[in-house]
C-alpha atoms as a PDB file:
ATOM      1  CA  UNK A   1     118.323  91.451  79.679  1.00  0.00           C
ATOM      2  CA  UNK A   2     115.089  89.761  80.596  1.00  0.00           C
ATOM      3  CA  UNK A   3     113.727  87.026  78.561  1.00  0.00           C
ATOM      4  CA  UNK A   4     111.227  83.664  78.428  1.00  0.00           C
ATOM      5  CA  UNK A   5     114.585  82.021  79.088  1.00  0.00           C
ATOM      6  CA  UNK A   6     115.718  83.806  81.813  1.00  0.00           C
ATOM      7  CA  UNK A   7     111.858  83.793  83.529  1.00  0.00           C
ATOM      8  CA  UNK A   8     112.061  79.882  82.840  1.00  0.00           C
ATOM      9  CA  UNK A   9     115.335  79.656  84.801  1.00  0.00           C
ATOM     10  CA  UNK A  10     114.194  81.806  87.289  1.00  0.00           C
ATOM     11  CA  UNK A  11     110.612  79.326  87.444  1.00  0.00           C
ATOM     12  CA  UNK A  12     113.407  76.469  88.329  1.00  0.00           C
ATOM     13  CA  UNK A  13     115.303  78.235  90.668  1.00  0.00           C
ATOM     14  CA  UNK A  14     111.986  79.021  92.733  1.00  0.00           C
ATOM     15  CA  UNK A  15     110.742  75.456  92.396  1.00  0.00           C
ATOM     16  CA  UNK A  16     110.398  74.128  96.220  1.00  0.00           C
ATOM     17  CA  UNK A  17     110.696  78.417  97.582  1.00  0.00           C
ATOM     18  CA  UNK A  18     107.699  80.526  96.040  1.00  0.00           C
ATOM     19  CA  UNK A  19     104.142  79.328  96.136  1.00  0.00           C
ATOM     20  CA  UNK A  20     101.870  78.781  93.408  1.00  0.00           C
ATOM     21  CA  UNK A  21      99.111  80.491  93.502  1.00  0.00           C
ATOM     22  CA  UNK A  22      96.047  79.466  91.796  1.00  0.00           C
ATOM     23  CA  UNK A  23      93.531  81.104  90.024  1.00  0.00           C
ATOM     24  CA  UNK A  24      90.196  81.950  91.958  1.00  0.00           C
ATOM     25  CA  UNK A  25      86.628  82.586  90.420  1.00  0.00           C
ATOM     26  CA  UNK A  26      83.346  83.867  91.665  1.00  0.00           C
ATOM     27  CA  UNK A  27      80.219  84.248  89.893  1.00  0.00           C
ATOM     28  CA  UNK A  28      79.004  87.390  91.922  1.00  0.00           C
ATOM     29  CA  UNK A  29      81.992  89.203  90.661  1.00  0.00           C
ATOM     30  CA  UNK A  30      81.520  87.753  87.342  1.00  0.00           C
ATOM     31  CA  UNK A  31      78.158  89.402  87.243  1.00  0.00           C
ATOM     32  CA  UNK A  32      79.323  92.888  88.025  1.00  0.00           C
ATOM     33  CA  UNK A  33      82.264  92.727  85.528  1.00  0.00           C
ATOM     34  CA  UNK A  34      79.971  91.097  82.670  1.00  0.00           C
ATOM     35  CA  UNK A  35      82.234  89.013  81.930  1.00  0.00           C
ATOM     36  CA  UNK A  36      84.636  86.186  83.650  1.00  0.00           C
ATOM     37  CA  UNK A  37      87.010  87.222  85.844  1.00  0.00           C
ATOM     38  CA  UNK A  38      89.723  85.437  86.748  1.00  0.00           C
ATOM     39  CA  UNK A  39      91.648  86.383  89.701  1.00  0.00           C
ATOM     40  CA  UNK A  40      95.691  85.595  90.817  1.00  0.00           C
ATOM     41  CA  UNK A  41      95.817  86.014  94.532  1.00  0.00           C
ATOM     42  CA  UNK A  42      99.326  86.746  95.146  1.00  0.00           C
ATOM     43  CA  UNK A  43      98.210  88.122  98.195  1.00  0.00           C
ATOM     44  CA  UNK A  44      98.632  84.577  99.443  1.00  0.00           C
ATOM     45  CA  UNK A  45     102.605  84.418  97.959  1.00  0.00           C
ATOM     46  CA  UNK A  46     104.962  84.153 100.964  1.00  0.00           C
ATOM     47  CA  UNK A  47     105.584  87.561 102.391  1.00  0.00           C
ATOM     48  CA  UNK A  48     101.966  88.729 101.269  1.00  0.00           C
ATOM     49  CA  UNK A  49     103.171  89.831  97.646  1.00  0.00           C
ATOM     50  CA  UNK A  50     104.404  88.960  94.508  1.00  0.00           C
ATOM     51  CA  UNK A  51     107.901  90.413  95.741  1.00  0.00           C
ATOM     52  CA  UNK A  52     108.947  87.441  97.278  1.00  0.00           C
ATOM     53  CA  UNK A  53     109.478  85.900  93.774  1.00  0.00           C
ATOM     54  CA  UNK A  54     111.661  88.430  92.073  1.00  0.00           C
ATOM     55  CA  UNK A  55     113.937  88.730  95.538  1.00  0.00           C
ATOM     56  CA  UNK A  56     114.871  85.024  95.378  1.00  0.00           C
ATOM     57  CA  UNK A  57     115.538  84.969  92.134  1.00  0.00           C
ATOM     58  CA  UNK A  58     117.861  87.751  92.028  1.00  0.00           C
ATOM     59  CA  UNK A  59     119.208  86.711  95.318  1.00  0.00           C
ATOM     60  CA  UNK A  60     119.814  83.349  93.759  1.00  0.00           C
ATOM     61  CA  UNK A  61     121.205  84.201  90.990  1.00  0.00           C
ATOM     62  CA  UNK A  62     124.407  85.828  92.857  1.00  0.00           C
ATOM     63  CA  UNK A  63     127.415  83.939  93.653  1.00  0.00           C
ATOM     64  CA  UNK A  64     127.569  83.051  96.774  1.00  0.00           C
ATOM     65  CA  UNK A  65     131.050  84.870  98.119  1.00  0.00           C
ATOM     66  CA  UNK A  66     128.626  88.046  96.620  1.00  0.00           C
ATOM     67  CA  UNK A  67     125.894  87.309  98.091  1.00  0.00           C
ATOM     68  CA  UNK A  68     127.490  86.475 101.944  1.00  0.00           C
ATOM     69  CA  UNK A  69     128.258  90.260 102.043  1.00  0.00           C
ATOM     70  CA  UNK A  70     124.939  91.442 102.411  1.00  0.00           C
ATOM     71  CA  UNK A  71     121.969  92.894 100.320  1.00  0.00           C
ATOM     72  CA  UNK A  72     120.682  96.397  99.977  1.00  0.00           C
ATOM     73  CA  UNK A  73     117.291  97.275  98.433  1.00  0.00           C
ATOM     74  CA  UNK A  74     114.946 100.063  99.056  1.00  0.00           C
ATOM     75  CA  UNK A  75     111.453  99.567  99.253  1.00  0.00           C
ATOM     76  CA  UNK A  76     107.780 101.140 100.584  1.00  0.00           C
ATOM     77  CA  UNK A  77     107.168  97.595 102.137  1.00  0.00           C
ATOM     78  CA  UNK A  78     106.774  94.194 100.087  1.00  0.00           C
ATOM     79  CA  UNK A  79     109.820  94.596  98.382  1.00  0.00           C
ATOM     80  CA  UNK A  80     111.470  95.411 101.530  1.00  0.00           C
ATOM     81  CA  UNK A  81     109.460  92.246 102.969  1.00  0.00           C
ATOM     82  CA  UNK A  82     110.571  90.102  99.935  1.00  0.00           C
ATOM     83  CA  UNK A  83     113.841  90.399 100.111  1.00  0.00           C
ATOM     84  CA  UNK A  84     114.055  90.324 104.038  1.00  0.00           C
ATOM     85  CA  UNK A  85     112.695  86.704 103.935  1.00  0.00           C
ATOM     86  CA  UNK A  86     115.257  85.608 100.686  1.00  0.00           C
ATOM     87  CA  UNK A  87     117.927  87.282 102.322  1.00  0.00           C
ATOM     88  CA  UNK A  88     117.363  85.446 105.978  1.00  0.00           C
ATOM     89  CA  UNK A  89     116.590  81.829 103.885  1.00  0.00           C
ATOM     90  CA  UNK A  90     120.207  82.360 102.609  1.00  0.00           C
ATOM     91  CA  UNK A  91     121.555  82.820 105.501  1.00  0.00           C
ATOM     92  CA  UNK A  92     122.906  86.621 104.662  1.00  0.00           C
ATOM     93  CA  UNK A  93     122.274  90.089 105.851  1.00  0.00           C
ATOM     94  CA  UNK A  94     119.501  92.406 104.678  1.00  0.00           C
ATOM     95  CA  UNK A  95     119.733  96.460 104.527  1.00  0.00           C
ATOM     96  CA  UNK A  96     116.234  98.136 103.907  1.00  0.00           C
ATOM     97  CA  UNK A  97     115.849 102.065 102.998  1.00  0.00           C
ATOM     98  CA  UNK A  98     112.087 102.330 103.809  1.00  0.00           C
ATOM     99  CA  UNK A  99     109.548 105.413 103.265  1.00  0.00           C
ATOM    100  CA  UNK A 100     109.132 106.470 107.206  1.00  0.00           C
ATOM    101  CA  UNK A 101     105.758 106.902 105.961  1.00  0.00           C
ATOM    102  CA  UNK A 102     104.971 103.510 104.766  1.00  0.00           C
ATOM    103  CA  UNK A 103     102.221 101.579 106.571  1.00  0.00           C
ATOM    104  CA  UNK A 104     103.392 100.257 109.896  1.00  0.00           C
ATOM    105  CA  UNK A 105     102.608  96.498 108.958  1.00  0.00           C
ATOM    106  CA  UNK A 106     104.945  96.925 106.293  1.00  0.00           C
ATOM    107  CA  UNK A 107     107.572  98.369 108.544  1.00  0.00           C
ATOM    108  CA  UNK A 108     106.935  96.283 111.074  1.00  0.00           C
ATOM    109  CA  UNK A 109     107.394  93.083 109.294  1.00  0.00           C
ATOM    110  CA  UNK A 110     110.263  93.640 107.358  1.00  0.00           C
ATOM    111  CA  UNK A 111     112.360  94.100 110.924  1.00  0.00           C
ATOM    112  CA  UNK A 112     110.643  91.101 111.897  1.00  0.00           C
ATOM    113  CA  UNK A 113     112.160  89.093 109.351  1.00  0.00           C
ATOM    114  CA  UNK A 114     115.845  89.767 110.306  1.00  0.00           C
ATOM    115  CA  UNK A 115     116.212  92.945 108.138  1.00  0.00           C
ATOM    116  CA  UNK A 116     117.708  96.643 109.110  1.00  0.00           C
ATOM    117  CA  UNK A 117     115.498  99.358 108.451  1.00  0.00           C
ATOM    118  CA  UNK A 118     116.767 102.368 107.686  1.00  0.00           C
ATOM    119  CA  UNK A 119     113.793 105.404 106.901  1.00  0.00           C
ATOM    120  CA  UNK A 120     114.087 108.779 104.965  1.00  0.00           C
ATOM    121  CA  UNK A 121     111.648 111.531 104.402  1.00  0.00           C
ATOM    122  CA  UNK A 122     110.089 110.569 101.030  1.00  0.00           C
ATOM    123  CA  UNK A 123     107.392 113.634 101.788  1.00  0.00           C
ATOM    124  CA  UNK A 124     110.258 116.097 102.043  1.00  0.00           C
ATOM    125  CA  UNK A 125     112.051 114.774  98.729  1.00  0.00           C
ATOM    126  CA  UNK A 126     115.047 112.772 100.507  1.00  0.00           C
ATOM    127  CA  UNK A 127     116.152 110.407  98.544  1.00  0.00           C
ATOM    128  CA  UNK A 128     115.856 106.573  98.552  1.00  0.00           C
ATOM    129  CA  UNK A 129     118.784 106.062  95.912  1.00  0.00           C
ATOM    130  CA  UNK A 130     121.655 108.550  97.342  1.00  0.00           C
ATOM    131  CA  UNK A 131     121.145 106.961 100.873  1.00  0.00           C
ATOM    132  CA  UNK A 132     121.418 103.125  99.512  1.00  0.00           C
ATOM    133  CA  UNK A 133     124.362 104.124  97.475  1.00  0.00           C
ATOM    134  CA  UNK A 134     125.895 105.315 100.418  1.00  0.00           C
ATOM    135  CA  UNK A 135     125.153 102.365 102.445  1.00  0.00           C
ATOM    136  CA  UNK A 136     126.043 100.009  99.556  1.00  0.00           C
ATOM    137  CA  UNK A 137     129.643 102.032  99.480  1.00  0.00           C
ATOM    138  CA  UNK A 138     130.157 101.903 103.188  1.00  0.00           C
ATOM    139  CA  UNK A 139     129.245  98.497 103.580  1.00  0.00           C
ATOM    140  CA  UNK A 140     129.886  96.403 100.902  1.00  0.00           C
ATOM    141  CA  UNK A 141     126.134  95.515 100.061  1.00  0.00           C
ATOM    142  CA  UNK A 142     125.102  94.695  96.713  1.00  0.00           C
ATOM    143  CA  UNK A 143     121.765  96.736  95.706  1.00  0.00           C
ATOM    144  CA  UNK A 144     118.947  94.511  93.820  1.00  0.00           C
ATOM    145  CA  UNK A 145     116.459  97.360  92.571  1.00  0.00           C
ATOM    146  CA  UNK A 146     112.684  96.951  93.400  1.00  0.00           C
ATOM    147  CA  UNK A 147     111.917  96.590  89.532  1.00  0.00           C
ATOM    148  CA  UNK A 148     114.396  97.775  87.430  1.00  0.00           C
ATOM    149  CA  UNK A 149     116.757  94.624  87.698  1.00  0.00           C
ATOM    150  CA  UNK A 150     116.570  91.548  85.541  1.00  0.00           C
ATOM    151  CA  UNK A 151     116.798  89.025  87.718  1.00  0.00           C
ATOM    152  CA  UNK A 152     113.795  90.366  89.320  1.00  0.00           C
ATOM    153  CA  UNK A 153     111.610  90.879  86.252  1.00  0.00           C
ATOM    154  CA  UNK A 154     112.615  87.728  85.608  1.00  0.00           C
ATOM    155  CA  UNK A 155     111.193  86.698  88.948  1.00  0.00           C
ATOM    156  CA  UNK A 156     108.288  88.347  88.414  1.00  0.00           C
ATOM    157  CA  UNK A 157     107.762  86.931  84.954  1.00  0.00           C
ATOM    158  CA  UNK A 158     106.924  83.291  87.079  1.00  0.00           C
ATOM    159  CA  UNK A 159     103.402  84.781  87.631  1.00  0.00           C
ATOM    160  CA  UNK A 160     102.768  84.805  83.735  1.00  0.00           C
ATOM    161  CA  UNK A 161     103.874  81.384  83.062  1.00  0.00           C
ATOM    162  CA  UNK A 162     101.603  80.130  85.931  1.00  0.00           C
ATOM    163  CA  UNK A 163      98.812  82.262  84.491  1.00  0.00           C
ATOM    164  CA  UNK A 164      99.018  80.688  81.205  1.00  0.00           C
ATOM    165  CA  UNK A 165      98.970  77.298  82.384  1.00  0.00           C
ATOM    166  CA  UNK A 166      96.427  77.784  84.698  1.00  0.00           C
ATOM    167  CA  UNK A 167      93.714  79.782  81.961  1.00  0.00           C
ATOM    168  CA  UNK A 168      94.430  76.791  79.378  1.00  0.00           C
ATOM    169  CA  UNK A 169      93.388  74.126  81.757  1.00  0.00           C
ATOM    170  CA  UNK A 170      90.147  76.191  82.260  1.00  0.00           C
ATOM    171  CA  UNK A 171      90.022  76.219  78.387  1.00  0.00           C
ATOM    172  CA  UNK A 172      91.203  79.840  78.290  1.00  0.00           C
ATOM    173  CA  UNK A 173      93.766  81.555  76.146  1.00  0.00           C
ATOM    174  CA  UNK A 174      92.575  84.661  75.169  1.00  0.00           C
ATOM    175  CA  UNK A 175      92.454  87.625  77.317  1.00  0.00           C
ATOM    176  CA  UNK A 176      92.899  90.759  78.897  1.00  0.00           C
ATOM    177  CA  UNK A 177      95.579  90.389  81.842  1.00  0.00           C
ATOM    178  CA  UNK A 178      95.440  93.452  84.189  1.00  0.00           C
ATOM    179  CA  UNK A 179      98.465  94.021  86.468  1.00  0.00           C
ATOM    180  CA  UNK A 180      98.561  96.391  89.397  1.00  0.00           C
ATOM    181  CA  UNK A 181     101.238  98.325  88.051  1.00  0.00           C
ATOM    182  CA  UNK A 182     104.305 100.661  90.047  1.00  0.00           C
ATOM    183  CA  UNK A 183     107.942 100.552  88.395  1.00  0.00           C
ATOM    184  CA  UNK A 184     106.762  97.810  86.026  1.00  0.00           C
ATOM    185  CA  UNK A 185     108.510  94.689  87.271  1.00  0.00           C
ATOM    186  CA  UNK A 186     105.622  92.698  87.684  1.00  0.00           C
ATOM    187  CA  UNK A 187     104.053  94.108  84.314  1.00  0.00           C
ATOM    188  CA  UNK A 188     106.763  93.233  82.000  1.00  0.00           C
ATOM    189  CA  UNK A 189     107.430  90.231  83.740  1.00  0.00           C
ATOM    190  CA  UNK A 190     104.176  88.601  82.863  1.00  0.00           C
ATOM    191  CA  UNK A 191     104.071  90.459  78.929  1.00  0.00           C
ATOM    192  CA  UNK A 192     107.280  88.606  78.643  1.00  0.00           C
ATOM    193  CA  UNK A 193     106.005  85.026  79.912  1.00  0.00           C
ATOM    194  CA  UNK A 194     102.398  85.799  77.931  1.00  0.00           C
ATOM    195  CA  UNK A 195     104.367  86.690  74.785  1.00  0.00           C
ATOM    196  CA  UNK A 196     106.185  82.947  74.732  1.00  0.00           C
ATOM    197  CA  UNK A 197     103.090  80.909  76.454  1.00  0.00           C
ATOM    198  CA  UNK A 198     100.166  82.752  75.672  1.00  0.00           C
ATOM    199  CA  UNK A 199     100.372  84.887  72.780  1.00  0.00           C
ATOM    200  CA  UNK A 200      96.477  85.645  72.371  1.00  0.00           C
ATOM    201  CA  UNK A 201      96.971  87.534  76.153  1.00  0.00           C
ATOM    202  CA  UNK A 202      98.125  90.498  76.208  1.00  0.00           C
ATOM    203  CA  UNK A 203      99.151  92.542  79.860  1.00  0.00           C
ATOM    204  CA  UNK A 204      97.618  95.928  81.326  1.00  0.00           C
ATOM    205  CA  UNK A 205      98.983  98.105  83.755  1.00  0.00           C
ATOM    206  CA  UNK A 206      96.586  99.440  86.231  1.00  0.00           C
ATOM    207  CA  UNK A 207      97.230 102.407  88.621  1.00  0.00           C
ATOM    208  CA  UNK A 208      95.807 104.973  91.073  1.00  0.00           C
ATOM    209  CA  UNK A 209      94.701 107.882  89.684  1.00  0.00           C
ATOM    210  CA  UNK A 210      97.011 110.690  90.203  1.00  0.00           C
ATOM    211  CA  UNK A 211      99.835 108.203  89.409  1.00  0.00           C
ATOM    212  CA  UNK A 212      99.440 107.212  86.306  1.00  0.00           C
ATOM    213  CA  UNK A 213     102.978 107.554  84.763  1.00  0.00           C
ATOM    214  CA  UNK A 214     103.274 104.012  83.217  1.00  0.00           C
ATOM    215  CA  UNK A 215      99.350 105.034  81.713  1.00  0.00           C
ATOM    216  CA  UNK A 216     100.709 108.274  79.758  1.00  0.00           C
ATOM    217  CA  UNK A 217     104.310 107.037  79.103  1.00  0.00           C
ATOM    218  CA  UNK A 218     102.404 104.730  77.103  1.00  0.00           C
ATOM    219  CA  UNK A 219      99.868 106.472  75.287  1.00  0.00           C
ATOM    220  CA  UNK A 220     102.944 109.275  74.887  1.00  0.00           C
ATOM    221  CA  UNK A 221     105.563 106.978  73.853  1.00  0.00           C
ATOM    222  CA  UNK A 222     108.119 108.005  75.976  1.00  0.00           C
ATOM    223  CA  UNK A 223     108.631 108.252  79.718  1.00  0.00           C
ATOM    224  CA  UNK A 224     106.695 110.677  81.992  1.00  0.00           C
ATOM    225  CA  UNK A 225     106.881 111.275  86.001  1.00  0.00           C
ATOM    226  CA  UNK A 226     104.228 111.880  88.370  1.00  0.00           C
ATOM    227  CA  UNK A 227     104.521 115.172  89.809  1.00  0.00           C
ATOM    228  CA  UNK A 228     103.980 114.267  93.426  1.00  0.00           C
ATOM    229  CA  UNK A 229     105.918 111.412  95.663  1.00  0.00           C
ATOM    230  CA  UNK A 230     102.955 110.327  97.581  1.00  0.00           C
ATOM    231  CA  UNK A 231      99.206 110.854  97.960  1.00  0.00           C
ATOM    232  CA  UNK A 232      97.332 107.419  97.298  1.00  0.00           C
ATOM    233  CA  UNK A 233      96.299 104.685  99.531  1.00  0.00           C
ATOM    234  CA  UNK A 234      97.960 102.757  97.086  1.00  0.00           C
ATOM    235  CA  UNK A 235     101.553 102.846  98.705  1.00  0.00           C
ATOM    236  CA  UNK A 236     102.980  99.988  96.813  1.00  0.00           C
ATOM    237  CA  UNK A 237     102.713 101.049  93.470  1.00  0.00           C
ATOM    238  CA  UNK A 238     103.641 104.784  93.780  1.00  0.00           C
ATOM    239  CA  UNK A 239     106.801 105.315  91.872  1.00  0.00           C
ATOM    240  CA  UNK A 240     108.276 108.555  90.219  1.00  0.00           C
ATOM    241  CA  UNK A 241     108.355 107.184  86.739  1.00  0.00           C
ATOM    242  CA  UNK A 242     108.637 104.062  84.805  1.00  0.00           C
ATOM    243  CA  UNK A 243     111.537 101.513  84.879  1.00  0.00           C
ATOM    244  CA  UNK A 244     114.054 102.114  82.088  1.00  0.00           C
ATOM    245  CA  UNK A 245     114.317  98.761  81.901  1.00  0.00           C
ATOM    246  CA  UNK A 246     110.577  97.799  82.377  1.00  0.00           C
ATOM    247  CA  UNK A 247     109.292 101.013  80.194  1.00  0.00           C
ATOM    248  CA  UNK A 248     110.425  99.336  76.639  1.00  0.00           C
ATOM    249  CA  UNK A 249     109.335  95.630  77.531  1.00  0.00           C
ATOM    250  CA  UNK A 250     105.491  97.197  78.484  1.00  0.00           C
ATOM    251  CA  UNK A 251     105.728  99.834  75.217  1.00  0.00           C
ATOM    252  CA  UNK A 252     106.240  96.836  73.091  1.00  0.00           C
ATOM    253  CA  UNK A 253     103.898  94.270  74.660  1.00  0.00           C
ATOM    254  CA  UNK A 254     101.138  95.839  76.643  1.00  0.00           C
ATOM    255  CA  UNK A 255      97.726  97.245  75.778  1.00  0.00           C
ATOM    256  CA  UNK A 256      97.040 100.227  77.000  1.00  0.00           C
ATOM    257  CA  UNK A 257      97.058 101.166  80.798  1.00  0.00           C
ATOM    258  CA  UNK A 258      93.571 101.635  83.006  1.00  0.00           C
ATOM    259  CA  UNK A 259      93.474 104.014  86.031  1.00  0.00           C
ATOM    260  CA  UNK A 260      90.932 103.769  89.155  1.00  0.00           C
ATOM    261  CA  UNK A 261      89.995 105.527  92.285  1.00  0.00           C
ATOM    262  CA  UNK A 262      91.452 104.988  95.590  1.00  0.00           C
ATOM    263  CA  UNK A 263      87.628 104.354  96.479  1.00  0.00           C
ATOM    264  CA  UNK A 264      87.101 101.937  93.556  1.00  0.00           C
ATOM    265  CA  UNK A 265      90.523 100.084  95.167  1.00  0.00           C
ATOM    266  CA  UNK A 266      88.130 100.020  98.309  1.00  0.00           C
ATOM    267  CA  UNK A 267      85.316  98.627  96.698  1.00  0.00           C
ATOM    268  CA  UNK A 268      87.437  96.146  95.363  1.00  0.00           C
ATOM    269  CA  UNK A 269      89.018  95.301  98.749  1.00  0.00           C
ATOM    270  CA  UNK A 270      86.022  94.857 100.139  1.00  0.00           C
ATOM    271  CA  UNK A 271      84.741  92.110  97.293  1.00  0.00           C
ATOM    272  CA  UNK A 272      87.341  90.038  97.378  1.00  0.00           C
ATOM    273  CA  UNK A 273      86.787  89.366 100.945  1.00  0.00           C
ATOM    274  CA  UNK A 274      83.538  88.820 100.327  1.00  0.00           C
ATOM    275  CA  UNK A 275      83.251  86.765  97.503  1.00  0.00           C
ATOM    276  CA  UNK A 276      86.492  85.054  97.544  1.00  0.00           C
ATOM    277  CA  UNK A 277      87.960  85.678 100.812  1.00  0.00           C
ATOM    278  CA  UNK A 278      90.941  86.690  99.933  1.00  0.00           C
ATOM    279  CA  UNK A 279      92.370  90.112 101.882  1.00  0.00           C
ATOM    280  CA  UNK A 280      94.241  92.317  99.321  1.00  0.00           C
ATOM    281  CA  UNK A 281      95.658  96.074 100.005  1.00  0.00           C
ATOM    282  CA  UNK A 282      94.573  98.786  98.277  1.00  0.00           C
ATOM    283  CA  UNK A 283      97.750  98.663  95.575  1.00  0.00           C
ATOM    284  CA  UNK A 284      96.946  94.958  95.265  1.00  0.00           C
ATOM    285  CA  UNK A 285      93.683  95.585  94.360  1.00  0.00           C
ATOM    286  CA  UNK A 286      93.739  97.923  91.446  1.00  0.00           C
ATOM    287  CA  UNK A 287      93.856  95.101  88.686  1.00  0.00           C
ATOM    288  CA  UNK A 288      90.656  93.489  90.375  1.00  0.00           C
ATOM    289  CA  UNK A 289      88.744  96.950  90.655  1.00  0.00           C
ATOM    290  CA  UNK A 290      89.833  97.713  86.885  1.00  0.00           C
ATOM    291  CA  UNK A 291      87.901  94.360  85.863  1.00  0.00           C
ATOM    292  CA  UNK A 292      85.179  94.987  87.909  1.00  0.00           C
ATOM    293  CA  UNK A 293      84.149  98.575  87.021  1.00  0.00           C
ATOM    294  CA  UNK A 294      85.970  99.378  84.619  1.00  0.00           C
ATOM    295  CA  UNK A 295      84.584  96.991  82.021  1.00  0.00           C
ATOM    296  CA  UNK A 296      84.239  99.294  78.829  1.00  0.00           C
ATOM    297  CA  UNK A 297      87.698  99.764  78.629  1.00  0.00           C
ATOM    298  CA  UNK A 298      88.464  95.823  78.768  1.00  0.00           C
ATOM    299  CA  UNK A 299      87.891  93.954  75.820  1.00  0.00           C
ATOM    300  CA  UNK A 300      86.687  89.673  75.652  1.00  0.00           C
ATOM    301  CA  UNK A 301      84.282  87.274  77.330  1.00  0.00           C
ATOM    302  CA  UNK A 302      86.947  87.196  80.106  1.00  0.00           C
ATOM    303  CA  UNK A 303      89.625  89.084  82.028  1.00  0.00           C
ATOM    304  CA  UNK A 304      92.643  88.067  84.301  1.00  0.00           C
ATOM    305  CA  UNK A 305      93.378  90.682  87.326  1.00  0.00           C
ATOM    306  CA  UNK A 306      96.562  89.956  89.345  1.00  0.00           C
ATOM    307  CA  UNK A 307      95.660  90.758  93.326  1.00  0.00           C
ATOM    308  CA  UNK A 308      99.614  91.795  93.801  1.00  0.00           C
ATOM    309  CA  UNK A 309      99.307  92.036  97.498  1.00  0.00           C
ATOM    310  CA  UNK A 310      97.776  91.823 100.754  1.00  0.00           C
ATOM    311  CA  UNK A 311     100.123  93.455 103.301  1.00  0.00           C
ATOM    312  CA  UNK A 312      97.644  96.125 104.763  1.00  0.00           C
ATOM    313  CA  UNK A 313      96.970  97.590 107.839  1.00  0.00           C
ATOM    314  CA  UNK A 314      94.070  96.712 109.960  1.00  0.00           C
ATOM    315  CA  UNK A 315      92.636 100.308 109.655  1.00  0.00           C
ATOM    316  CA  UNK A 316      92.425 100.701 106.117  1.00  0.00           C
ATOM    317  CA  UNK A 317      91.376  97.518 105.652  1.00  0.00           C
ATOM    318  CA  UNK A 318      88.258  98.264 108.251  1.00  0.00           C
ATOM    319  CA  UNK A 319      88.009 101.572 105.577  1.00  0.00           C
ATOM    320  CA  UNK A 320      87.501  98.836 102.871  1.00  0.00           C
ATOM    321  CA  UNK A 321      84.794  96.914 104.656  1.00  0.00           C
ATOM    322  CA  UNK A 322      82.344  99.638 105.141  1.00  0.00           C
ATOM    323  CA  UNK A 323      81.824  99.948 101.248  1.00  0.00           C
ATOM    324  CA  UNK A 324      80.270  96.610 101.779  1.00  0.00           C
ATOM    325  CA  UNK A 325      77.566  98.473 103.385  1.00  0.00           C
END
């Protein structure tokens, strides 16, 4: 299981590998949230996500004979991306099972950085899992999961840590921390680090309305599905359901989860490259958009958003500009 330990191993392991991103501030946004916000561009991690931290750590956490046979994972893009690069920096093979719907950038660099791609029909219900278990049969591969895996909440948790250092040298400690939330990985990563280093924080899933299982599971106390695979702009954080593994960590930590628009992603998009120039895609930017609009639901002189990603095609992210208009 996932602990401060574990996240504080994985921190080490990282050292000299991940980047560490800092936290970013703009008094324009400020004013529309009414309140500070504090932003955590891991849009600028390597790979354009977060993802690239829970890959290497899992991937380093494997012994090596394990490792040198290759690694499976399945993945709607910075996942797939994330592991690609940890794989290829260790010198092993990479197997991807990728939506063939998935934005092309996505697709596109995950082949570029040494991995095979394999696709399946996630509109027409084919499933992800059977087809890696079949590769990771025929092949030898070992599978690390997108979210439900330790190693990589563990990863993820290095976010939290570096969020907690970085609000108390700007004299912060208390404080909503929003999280653009899919399987959970990234959410009960940081609840984890903010539970040890920053107790008076508490994390938030966000998520795209119309898939906002991690929301209700929550608020229901047990685990609930979306009823569609796909229909948001927000590919990266469309999962069926929670994590089992992530669900419990966010039902005992987190406060409770915030849902926006695919347009208030948008509007979101478009103010970070603005006012901070930062680029983020549209699943990235769901923490931001919560803080910025909506602001009843958040409670303190000052909010954290994680911008998760920035891995988005040039089209949509032309859609995004025109709400600067």
């Amino acid at each position: 299981m996932t602990d401060i330990a574990a996240i504080a191993a994985a921190a080490e392991r990282l050292k000299g590998h991940a980047r560490r991103t800092p936290l970013l501030e703009s008094p324009f946004l400020n004013e529309i949230a009414g309140r500070r916000v504090l932003l955590k561009p891991e849009c600028l991690q390597h790979t354009g996500s977060f993802k690239f931290r829970g890959a290497w750590s899992a991937l380093s956490a494997l012994d090596p004979e394990t490792r040198a046979k290759g690694i499976l994972a399945y993945s709607s893009g910075n996942h797939a991306q994330g592991i690609a690069m940890a794989a290829a920096r260790h010198g092993v093979p990479s197997v991807i099972v990728m939506p063939e719907d998935a934005p092309a950038l996505k697709l596109a660099n995950t082949k570029a950085l040494g991995a095979e791609v394999v696709t399946y029909d996630r509109a027409g219900g084919e499933s992800r899992e059977a087809i890696g278990e079949t590769l990771s049969a025929e092949r030898g591969l070992t599978l690390v999961k997108p979210y439900d895996e330790p190693m990589v909440i563990a990863g993820q948790g290095t976010v939290g840590l570096e969020i907690a250092e970085q609000a108390a040298e700007l004299g912060i400690t208390q404080a909503d921390v929003l999280v653009c939330c899919g399987g959970g990985g990234l959410t009960a990563g940081i609840a984890l680090a903010l539970e040890d280093r920053a107790p008076d924080m508490r994390a938030r899933p966000v998520e795209p309305f119309g898939f906002d299982d991690t929301t209700r599971s929550l608020a229901a106390g047990e685990i609930l599905s979306n009823d569609r695979p796909s229909g948001s702009l927000c590919d990266a954080i469309v999962t069926p359901q929670p994590g089992n593994l992530t669900f419990p960590i966010q039902q005992r930590l987190c406060g409770p989860g915030i849902v926006v628009t695919d347009t208030e992603a948008l509007r979101a998009m478009a103010l970070a490259f603005l006012r901070l120039k930062v680029v983020a895609e549209p699943g990235g930017a769901v923490a931001l958009a919560a803080a910025l609009f909506k602001a009843d639901q958040i409670e303190g002189d000052a909010v954290i958003a994680v911008i998760s990603g920035g891995n988005v095609d040039p089209a949509i992210f032309a859609q995004a500009l025109t709400y600067l208009d």
